[in-house]
N, C-alpha and C. Protein backbone atom coordinates (compact mmCIF):
# COMPACT_ATOMS: atom_id res chain seq x y z
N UNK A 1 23.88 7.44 -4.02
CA UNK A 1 22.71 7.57 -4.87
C UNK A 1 23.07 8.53 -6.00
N UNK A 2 23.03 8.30 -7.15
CA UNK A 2 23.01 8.86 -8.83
C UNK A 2 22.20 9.92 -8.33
N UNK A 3 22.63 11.14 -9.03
CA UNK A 3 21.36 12.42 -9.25
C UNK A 3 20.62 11.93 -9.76
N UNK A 4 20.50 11.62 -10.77
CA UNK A 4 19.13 10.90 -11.16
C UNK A 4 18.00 10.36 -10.17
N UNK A 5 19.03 8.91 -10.13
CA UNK A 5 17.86 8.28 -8.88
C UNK A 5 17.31 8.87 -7.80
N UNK A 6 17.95 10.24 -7.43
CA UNK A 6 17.66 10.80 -5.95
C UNK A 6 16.53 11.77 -6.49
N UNK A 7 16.99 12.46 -7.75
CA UNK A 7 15.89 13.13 -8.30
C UNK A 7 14.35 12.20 -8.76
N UNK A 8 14.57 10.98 -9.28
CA UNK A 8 13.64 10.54 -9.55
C UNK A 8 12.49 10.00 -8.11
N UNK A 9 13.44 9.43 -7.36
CA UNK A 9 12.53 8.94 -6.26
C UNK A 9 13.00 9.77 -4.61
N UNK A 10 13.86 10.47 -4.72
CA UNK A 10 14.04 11.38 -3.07
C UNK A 10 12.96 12.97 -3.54
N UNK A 11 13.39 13.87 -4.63
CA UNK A 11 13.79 14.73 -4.52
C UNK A 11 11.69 15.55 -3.90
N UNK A 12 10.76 14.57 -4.69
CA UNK A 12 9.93 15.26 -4.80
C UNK A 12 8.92 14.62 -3.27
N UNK A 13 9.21 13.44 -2.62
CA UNK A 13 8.89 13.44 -1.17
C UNK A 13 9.28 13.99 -0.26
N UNK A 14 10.56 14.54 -0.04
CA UNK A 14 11.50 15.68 0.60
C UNK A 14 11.13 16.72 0.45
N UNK A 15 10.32 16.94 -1.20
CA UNK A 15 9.41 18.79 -1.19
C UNK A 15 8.81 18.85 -0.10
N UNK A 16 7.88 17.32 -0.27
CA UNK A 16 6.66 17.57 0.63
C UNK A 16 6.80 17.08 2.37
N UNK A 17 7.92 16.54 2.45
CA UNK A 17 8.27 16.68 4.28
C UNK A 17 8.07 14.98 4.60
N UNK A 18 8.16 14.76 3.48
CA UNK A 18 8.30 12.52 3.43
C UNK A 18 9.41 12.25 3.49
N UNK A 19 9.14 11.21 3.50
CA UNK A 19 10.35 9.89 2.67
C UNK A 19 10.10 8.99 2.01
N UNK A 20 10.50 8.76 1.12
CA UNK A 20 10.37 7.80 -0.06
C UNK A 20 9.14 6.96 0.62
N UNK A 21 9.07 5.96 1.62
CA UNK A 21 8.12 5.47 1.94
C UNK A 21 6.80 5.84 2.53
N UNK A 22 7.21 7.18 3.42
CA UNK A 22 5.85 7.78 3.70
C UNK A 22 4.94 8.18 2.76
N UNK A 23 6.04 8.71 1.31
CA UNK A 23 5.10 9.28 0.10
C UNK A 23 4.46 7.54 -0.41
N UNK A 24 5.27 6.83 -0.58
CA UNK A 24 4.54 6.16 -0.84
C UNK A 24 3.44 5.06 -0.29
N UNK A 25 3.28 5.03 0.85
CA UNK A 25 2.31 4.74 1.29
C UNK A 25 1.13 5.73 1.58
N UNK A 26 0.98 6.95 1.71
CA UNK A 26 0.18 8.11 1.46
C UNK A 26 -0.56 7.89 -0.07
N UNK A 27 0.52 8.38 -0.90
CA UNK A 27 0.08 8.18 -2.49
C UNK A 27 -0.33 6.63 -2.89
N UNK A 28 -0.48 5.62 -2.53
CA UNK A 28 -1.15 4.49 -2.43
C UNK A 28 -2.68 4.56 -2.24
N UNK A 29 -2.49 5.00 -0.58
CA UNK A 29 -3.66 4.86 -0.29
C UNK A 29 -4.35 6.10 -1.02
N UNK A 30 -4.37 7.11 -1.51
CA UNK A 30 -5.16 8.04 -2.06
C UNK A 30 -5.45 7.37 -3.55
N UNK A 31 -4.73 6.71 -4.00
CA UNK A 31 -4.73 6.43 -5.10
C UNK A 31 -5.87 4.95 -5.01
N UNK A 32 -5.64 4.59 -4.36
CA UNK A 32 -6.76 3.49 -4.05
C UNK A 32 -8.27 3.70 -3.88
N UNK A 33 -8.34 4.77 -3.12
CA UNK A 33 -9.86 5.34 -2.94
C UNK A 33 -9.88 6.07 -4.33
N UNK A 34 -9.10 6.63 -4.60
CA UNK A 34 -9.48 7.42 -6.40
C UNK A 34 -10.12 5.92 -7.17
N UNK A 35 -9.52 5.37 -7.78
CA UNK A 35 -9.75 3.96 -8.64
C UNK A 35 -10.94 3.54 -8.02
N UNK A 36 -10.97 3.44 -6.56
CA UNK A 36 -12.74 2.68 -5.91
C UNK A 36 -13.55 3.65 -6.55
N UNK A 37 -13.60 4.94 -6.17
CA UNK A 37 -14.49 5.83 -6.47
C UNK A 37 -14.72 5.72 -7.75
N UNK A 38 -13.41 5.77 -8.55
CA UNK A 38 -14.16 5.84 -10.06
C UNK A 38 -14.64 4.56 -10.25
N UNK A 39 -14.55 3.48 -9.78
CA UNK A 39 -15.58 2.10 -10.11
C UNK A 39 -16.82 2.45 -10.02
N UNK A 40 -16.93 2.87 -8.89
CA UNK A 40 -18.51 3.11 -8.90
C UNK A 40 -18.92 4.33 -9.06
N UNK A 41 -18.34 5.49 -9.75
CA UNK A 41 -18.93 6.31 -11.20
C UNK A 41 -19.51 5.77 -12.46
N UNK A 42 -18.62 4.86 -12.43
CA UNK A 42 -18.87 4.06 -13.63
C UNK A 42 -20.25 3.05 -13.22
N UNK A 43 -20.15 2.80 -12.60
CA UNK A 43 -21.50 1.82 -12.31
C UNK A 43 -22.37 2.50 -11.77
N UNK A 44 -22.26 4.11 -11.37
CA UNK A 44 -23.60 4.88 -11.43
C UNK A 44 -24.03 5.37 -12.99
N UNK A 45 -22.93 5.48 -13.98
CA UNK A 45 -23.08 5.98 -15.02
C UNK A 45 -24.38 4.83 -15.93
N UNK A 46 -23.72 3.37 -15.25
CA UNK A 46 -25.47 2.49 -16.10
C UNK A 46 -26.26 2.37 -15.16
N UNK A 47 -26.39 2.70 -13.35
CA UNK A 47 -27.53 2.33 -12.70
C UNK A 47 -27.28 3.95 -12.16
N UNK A 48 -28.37 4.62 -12.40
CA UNK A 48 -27.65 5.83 -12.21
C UNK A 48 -28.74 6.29 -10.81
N UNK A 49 -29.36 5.12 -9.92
CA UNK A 49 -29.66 5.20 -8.54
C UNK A 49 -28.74 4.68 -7.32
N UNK A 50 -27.61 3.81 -8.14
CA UNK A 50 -27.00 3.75 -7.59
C UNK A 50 -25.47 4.35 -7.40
N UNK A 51 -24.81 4.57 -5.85
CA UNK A 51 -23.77 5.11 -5.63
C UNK A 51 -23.89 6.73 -6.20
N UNK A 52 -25.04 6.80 -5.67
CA UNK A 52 -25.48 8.57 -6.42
C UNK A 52 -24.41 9.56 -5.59
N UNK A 53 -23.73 9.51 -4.45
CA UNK A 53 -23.10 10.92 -3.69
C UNK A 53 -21.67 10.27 -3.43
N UNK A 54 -21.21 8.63 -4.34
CA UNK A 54 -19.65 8.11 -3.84
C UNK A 54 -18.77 9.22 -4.40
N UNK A 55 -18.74 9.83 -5.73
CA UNK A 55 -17.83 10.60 -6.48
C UNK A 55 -17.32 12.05 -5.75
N UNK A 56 -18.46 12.20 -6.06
CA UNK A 56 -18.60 13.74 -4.99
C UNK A 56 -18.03 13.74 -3.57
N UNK A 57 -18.74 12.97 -3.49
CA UNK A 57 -17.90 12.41 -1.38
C UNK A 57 -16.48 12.24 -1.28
N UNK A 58 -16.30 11.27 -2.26
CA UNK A 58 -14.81 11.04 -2.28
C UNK A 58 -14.08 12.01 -2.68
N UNK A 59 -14.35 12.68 -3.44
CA UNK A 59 -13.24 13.91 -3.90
C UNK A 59 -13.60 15.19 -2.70
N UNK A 60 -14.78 15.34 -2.05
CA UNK A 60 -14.52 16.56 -1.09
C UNK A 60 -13.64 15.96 0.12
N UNK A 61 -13.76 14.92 0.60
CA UNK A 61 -12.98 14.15 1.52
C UNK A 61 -11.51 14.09 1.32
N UNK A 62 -11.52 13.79 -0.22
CA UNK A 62 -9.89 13.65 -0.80
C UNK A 62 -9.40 15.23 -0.49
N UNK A 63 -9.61 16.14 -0.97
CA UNK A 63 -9.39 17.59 -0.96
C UNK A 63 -8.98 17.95 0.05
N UNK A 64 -10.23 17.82 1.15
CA UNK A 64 -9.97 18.15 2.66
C UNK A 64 -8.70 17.54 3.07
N UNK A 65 -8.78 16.63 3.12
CA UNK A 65 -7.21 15.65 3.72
C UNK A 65 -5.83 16.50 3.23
N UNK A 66 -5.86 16.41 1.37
CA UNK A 66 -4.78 16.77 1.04
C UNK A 66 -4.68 17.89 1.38
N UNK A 67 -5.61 18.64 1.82
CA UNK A 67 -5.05 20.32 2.32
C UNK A 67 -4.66 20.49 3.84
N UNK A 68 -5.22 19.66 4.31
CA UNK A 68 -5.03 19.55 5.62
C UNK A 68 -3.73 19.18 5.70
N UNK A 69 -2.74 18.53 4.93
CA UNK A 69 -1.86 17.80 4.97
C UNK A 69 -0.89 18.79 4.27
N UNK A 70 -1.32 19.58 3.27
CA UNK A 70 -0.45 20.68 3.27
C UNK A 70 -0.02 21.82 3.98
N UNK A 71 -0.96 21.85 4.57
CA UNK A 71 -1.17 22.57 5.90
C UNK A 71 -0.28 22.47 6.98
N UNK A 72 -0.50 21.41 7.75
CA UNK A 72 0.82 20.96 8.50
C UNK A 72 2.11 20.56 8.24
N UNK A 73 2.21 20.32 6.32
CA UNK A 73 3.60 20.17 6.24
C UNK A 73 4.11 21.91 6.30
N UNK A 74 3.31 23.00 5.74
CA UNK A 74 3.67 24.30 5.70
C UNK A 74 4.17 25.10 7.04
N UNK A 75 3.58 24.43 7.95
CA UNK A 75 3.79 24.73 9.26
C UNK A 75 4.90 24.19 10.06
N UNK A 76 5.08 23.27 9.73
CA UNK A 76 6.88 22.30 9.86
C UNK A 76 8.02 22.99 9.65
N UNK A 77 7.74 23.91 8.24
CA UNK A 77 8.73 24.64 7.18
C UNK A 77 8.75 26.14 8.30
């Protein structure tokens, strides 16, 4: 593997205690509920009774996880 390539796709899942595929199936799925959530920001932004607590929910939920998850990778180290 090129420094490059190892830098581009090893170096920064290895910070976090992955592998190329664990990061990317992690960063998928977070990234998936981000994009849902902002759909329906946006569609509370013209019905604004609806999906009133998805944004908010989703990002304290998102938070919790990712810390939780820093958490136990810190504890690995």
């Amino acid at each position: 593997m090129t420094e490059t390539v190892k830098r581009i796709f090893a170096d920064h899942p290895a910070s976090v205690g992955e592998s190329y595929f664990e990061h990317l199936t992690r960063a998928t799925f977070i990234g998936v509920r981000m994009v849902a959530s902002g759909f329906a920001c946006l569609v509370h932004a013209l019905v604004p009774s609806a999906f009133t607590h998805t944004g908010s929910q989703t990002i304290e939920r998102l938070h919790r996880e990712v810390i939780a998850l820093r958490n136990r990778q810190a504890n690995r180290s």
